[in-house]
PDB file of N, CA and C in Angstrom:
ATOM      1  N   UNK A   1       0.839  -1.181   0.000  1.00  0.00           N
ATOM      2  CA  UNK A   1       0.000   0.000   0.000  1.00  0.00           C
ATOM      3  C   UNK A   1       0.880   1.238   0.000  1.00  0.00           C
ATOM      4  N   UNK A   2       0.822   2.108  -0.827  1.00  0.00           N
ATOM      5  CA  UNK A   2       1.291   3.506  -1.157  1.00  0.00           C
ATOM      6  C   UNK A   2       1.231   4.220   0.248  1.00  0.00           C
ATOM      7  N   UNK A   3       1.914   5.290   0.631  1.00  0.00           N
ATOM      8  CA  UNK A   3       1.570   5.917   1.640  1.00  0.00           C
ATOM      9  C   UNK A   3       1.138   7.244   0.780  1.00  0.00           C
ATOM     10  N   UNK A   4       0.265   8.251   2.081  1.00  0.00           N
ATOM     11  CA  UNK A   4      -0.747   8.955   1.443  1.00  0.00           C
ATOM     12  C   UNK A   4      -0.114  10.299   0.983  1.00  0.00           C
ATOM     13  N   UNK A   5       0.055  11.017  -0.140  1.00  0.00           N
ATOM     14  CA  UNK A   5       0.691  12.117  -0.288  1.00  0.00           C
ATOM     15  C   UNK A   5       0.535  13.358   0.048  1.00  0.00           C
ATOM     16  N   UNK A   6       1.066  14.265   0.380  1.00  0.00           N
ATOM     17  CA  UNK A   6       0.389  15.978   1.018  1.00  0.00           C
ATOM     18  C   UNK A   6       0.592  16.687   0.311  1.00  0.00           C
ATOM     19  N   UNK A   7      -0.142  17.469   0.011  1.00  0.00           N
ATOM     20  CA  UNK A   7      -0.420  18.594  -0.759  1.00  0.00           C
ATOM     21  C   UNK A   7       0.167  19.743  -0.652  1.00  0.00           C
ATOM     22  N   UNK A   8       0.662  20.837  -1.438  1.00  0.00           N
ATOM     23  CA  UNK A   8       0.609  22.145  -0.988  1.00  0.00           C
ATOM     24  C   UNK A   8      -0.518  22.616   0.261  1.00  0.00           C
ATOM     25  N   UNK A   9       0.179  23.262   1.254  1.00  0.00           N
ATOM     26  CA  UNK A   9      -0.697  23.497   1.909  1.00  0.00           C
ATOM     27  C   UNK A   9      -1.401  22.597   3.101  1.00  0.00           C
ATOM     28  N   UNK A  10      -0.481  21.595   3.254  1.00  0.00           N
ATOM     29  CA  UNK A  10      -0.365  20.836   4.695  1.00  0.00           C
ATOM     30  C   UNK A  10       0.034  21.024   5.660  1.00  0.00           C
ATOM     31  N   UNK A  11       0.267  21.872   6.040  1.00  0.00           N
ATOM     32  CA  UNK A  11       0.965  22.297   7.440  1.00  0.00           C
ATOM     33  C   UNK A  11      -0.620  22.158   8.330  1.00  0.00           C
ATOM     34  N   UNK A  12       0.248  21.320   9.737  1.00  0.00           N
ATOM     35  CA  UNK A  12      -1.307  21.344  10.244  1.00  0.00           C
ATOM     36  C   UNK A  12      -1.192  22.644  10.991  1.00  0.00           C
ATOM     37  N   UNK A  13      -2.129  22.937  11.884  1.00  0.00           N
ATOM     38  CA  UNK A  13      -2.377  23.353  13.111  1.00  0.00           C
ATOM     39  C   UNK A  13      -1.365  23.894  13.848  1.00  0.00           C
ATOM     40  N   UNK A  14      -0.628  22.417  14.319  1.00  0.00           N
ATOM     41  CA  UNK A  14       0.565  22.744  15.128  1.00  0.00           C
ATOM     42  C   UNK A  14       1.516  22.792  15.229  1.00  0.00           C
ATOM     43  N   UNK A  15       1.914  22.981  13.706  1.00  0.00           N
ATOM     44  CA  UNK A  15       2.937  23.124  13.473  1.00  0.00           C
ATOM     45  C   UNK A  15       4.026  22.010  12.651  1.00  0.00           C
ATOM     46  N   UNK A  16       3.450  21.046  12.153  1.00  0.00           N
ATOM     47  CA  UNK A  16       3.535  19.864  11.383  1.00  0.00           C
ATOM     48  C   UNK A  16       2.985  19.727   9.808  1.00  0.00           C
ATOM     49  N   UNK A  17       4.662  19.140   9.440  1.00  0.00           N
ATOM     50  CA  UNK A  17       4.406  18.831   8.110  1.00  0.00           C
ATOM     51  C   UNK A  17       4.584  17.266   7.828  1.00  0.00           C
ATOM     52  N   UNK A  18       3.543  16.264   7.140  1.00  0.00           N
ATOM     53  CA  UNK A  18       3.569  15.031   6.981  1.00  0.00           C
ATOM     54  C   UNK A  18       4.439  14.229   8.584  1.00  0.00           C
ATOM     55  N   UNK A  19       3.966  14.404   9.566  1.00  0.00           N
ATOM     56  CA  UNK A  19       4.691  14.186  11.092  1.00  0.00           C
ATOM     57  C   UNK A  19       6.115  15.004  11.248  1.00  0.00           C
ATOM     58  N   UNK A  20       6.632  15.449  10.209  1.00  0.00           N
ATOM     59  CA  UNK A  20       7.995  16.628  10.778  1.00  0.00           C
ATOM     60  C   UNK A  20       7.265  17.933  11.725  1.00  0.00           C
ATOM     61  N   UNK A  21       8.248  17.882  12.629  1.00  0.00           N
ATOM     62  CA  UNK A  21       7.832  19.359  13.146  1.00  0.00           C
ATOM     63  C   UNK A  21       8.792  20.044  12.427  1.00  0.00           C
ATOM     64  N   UNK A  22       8.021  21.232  12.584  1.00  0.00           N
ATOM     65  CA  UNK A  22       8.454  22.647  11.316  1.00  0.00           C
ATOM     66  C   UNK A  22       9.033  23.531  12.021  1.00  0.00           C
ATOM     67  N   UNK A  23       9.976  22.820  12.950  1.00  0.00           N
ATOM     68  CA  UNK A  23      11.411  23.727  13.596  1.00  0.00           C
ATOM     69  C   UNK A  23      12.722  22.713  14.129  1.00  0.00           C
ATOM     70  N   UNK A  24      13.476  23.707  14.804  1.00  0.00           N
ATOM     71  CA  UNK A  24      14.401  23.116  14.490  1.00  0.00           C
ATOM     72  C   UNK A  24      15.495  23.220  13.759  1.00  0.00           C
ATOM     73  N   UNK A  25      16.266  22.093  13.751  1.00  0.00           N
ATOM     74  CA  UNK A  25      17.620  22.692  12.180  1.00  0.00           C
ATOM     75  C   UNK A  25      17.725  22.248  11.107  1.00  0.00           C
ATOM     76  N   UNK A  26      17.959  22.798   9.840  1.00  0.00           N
ATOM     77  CA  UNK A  26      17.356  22.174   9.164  1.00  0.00           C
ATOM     78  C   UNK A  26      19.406  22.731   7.984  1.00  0.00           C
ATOM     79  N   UNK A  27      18.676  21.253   7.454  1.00  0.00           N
ATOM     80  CA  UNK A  27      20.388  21.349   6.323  1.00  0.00           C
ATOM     81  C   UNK A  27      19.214  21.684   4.801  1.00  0.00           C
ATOM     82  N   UNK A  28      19.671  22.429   4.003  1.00  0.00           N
ATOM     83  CA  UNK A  28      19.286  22.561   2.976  1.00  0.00           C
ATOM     84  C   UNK A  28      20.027  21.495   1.648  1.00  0.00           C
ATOM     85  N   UNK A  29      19.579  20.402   0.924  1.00  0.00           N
ATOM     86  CA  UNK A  29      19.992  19.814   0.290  1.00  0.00           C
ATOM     87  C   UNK A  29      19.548  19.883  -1.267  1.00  0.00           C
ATOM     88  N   UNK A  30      19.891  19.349  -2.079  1.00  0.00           N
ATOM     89  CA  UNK A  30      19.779  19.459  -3.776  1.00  0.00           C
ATOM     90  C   UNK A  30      19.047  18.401  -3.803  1.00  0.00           C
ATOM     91  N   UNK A  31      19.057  16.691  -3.193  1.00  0.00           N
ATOM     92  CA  UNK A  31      18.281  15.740  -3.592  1.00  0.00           C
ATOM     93  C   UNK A  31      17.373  15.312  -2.275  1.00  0.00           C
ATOM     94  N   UNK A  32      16.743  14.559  -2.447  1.00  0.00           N
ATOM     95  CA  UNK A  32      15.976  13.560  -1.272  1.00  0.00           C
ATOM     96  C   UNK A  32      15.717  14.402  -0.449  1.00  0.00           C
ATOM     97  N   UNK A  33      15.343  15.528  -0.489  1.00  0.00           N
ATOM     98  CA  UNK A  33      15.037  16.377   1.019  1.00  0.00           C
ATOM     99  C   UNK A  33      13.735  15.471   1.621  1.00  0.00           C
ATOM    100  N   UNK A  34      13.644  15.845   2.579  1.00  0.00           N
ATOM    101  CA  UNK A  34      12.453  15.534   3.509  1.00  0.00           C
ATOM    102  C   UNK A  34      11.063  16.801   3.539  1.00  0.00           C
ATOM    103  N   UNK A  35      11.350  17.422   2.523  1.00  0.00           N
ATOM    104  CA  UNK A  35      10.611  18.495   2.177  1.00  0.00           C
ATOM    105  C   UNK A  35      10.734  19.592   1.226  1.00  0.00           C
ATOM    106  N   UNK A  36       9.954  19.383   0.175  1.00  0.00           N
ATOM    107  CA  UNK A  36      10.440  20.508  -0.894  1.00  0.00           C
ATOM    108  C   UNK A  36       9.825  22.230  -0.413  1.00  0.00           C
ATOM    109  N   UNK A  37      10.532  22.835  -0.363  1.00  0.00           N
ATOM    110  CA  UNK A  37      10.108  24.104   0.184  1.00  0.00           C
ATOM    111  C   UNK A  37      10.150  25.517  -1.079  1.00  0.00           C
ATOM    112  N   UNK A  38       8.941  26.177  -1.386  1.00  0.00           N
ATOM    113  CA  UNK A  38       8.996  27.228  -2.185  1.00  0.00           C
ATOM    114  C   UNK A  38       8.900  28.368  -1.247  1.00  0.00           C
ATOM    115  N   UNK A  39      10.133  29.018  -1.811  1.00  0.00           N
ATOM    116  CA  UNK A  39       9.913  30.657  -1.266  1.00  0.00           C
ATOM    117  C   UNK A  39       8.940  31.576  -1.699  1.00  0.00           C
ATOM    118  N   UNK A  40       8.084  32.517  -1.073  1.00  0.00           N
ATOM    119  CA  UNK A  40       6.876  33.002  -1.566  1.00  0.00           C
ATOM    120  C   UNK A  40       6.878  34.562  -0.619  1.00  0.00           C
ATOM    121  N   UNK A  41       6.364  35.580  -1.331  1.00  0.00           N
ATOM    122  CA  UNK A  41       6.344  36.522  -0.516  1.00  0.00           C
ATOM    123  C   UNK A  41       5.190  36.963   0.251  1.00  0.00           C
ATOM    124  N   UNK A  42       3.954  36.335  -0.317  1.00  0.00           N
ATOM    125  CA  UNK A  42       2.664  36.452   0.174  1.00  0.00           C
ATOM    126  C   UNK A  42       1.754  34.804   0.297  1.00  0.00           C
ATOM    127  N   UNK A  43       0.881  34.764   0.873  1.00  0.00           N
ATOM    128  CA  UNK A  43       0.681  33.536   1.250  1.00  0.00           C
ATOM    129  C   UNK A  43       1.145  32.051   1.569  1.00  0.00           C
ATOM    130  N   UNK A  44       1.826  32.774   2.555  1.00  0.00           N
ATOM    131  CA  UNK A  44       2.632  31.264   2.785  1.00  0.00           C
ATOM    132  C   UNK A  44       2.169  30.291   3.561  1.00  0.00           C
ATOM    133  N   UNK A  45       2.614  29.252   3.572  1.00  0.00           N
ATOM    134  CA  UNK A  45       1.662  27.822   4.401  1.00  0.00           C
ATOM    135  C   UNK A  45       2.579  28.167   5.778  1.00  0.00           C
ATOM    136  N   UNK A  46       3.651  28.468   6.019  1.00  0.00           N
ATOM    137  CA  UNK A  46       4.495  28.856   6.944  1.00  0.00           C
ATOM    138  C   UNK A  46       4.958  29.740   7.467  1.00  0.00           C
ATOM    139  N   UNK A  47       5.348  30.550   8.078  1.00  0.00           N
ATOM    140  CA  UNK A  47       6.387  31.823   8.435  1.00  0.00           C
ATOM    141  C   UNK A  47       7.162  31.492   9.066  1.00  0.00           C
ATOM    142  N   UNK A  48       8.583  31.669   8.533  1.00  0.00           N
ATOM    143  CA  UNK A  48      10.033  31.307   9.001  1.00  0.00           C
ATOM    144  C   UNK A  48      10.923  32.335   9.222  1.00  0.00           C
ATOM    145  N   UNK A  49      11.541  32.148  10.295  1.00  0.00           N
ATOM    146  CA  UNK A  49      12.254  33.075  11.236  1.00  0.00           C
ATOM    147  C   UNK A  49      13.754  32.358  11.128  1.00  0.00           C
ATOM    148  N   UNK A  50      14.540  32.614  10.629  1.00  0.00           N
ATOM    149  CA  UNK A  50      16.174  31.978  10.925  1.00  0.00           C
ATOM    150  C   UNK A  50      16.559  32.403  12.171  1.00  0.00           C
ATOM    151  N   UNK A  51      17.302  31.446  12.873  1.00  0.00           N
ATOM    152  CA  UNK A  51      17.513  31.585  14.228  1.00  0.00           C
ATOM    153  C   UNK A  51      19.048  31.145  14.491  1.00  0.00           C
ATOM    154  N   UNK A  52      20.013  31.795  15.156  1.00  0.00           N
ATOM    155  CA  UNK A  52      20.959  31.326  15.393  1.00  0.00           C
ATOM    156  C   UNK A  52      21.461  30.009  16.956  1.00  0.00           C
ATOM    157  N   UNK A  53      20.400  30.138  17.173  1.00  0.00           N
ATOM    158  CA  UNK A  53      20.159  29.349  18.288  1.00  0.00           C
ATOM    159  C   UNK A  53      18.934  29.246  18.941  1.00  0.00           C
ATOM    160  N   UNK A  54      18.625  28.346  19.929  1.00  0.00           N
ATOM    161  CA  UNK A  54      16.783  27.758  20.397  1.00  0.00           C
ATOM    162  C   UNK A  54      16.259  27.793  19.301  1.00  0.00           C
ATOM    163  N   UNK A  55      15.779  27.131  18.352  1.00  0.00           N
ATOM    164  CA  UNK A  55      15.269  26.651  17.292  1.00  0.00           C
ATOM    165  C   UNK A  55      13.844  25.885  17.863  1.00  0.00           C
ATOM    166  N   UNK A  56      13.062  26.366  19.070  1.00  0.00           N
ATOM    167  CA  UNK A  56      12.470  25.419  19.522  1.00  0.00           C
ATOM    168  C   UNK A  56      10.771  25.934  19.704  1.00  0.00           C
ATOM    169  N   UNK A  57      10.452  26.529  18.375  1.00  0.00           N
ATOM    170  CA  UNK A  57       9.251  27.009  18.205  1.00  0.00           C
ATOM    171  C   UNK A  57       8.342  26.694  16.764  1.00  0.00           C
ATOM    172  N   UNK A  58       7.420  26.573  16.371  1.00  0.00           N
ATOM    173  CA  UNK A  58       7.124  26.665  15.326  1.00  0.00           C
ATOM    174  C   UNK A  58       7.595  27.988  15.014  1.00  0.00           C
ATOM    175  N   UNK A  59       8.005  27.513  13.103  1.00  0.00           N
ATOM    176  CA  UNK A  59       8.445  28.321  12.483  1.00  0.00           C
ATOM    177  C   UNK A  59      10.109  28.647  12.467  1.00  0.00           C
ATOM    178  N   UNK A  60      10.160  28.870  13.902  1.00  0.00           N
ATOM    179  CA  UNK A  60      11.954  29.096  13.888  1.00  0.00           C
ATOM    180  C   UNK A  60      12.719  27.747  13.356  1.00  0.00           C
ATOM    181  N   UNK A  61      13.817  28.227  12.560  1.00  0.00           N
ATOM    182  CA  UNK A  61      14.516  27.159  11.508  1.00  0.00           C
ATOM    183  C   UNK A  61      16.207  27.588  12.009  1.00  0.00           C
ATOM    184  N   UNK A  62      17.126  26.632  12.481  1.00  0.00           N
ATOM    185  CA  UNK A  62      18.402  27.174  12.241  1.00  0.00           C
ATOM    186  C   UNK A  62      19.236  26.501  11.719  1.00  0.00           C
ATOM    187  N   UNK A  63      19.764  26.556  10.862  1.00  0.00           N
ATOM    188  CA  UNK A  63      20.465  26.204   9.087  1.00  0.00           C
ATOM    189  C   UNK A  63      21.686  25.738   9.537  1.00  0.00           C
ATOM    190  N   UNK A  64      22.385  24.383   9.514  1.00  0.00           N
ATOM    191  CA  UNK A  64      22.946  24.002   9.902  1.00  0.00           C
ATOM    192  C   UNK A  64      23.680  23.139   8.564  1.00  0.00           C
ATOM    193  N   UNK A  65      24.626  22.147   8.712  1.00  0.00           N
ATOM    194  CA  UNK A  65      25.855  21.504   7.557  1.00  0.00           C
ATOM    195  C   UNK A  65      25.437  20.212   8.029  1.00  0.00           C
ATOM    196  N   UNK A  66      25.453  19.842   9.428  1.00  0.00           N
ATOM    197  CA  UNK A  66      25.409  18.608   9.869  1.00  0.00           C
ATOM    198  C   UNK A  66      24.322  18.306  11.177  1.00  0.00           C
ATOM    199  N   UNK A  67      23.807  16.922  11.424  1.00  0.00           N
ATOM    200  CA  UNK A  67      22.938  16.678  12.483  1.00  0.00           C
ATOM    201  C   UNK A  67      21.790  17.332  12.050  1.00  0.00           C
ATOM    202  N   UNK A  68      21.161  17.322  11.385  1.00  0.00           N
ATOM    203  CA  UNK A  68      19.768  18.399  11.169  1.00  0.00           C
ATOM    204  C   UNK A  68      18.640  17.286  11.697  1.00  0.00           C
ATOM    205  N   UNK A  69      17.401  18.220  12.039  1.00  0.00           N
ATOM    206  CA  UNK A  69      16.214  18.105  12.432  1.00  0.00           C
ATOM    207  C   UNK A  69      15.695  16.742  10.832  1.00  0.00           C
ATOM    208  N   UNK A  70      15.282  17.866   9.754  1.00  0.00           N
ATOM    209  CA  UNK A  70      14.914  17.693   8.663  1.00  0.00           C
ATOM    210  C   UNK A  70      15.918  18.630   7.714  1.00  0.00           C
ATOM    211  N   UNK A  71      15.457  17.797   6.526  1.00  0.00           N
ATOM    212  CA  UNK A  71      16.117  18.563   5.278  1.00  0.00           C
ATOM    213  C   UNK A  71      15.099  19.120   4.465  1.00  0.00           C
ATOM    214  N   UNK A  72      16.033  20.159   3.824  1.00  0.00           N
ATOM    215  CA  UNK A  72      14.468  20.685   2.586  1.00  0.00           C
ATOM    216  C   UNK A  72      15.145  21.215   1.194  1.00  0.00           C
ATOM    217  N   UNK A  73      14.333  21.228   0.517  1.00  0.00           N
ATOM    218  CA  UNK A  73      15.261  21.236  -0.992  1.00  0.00           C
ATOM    219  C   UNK A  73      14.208  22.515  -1.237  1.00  0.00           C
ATOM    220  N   UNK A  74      14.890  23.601  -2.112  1.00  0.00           N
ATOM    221  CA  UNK A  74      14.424  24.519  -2.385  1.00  0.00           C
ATOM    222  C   UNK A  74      14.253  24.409  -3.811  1.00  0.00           C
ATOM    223  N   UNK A  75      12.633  24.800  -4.133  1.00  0.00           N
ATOM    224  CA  UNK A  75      11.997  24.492  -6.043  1.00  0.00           C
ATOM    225  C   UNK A  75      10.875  25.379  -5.821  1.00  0.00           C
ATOM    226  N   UNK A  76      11.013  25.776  -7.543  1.00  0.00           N
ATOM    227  CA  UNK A  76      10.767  26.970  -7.881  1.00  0.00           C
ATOM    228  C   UNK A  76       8.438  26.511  -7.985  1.00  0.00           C
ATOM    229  N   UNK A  77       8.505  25.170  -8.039  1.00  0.00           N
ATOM    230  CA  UNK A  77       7.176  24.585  -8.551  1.00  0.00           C
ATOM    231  C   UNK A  77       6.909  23.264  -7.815  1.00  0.00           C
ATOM    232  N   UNK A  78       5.460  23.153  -7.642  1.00  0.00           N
ATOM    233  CA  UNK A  78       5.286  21.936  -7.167  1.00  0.00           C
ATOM    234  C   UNK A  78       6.171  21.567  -5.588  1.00  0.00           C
ATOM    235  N   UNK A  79       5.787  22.237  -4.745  1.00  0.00           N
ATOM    236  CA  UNK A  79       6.434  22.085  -3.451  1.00  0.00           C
ATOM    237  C   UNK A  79       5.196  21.380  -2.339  1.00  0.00           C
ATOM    238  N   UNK A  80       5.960  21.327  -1.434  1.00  0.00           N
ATOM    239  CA  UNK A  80       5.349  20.619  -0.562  1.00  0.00           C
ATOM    240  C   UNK A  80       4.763  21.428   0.648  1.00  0.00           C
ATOM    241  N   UNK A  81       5.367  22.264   0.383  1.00  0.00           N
ATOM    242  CA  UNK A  81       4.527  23.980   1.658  1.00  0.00           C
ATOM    243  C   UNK A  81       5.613  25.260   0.996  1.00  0.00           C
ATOM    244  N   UNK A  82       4.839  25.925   1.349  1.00  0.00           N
ATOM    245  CA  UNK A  82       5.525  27.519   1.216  1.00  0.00           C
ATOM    246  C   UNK A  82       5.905  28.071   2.357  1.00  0.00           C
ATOM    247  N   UNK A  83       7.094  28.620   2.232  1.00  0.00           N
ATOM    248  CA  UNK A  83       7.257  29.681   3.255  1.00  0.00           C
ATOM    249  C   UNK A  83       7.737  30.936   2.694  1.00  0.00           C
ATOM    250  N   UNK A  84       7.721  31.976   4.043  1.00  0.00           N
ATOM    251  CA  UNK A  84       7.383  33.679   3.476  1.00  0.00           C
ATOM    252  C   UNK A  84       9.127  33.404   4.885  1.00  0.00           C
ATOM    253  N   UNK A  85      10.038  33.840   4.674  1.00  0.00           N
ATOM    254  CA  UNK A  85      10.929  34.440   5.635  1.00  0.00           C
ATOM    255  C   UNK A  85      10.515  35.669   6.229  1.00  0.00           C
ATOM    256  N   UNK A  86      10.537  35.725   7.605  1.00  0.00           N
ATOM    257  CA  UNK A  86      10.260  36.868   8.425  1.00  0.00           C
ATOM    258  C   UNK A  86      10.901  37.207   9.151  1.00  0.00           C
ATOM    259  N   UNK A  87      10.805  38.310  10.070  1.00  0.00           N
ATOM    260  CA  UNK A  87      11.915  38.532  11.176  1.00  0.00           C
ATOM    261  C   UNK A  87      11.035  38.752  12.697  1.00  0.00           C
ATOM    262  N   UNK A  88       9.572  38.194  12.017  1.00  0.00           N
ATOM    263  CA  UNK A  88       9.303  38.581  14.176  1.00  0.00           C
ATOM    264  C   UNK A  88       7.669  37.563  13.701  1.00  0.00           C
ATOM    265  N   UNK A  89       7.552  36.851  14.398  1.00  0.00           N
ATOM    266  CA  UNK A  89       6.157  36.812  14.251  1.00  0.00           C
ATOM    267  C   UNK A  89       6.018  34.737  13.323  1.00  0.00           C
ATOM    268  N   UNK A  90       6.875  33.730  14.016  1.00  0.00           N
ATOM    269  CA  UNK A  90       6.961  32.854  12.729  1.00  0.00           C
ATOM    270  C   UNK A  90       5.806  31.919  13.418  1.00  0.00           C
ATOM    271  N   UNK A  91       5.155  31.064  12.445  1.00  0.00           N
ATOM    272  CA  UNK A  91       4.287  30.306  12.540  1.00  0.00           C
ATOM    273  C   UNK A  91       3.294  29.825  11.573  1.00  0.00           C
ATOM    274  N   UNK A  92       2.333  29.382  11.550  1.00  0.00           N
ATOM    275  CA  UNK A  92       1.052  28.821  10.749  1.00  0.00           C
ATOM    276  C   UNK A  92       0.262  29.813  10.358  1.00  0.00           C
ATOM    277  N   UNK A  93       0.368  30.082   8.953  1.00  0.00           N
ATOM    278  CA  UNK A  93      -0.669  30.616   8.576  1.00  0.00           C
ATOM    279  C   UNK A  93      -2.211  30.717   8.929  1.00  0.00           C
TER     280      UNK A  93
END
């Protein structure tokens, strides 16, 4: 049996994408991410805050080389949630 696919626009509630929580550190990769992510300036499924440390909120992300939370591959189409980068205010649409 297939497992079930998510749509643009899955982020639940609390802060979850397909069971990832949506903080944390995250390595940005070219293949196999654990999440394709489109940058967007208005309607985003997300609001992301870069953080240099405590990464421990929805939304806050801190960008790391090694040990990451999740990975996410950045595409221009067909993504798996959007996010808007912000500087105060990150969370669920």
């Amino acid at each position: 049996m297939l497992p079930v696919l998510c749509s643009a626009g899955a982020v639940s509630k609390d802060g979850y994408y397909n069971g990832i929580p949506l903080w944390g550190k995250v390595k940005v990769v070219e293949h196999n991410a654990d999440i394709k992510v489109q940058v967007v300036k208005s309607f985003p499924d997300l609001k992301v805050k870069k953080v240099t440390s405590f990464p421990d909120s929805i939304g806050k992300w801190q960008f790391v080389t090694s040990f990451p939370d999740f990975t996410i591959q950045y595409v221009n189409s067909f993504p798996d949630i959007k996010i808007q980068f912000v500087d105060a205010f990150p969370g669920v649409n």
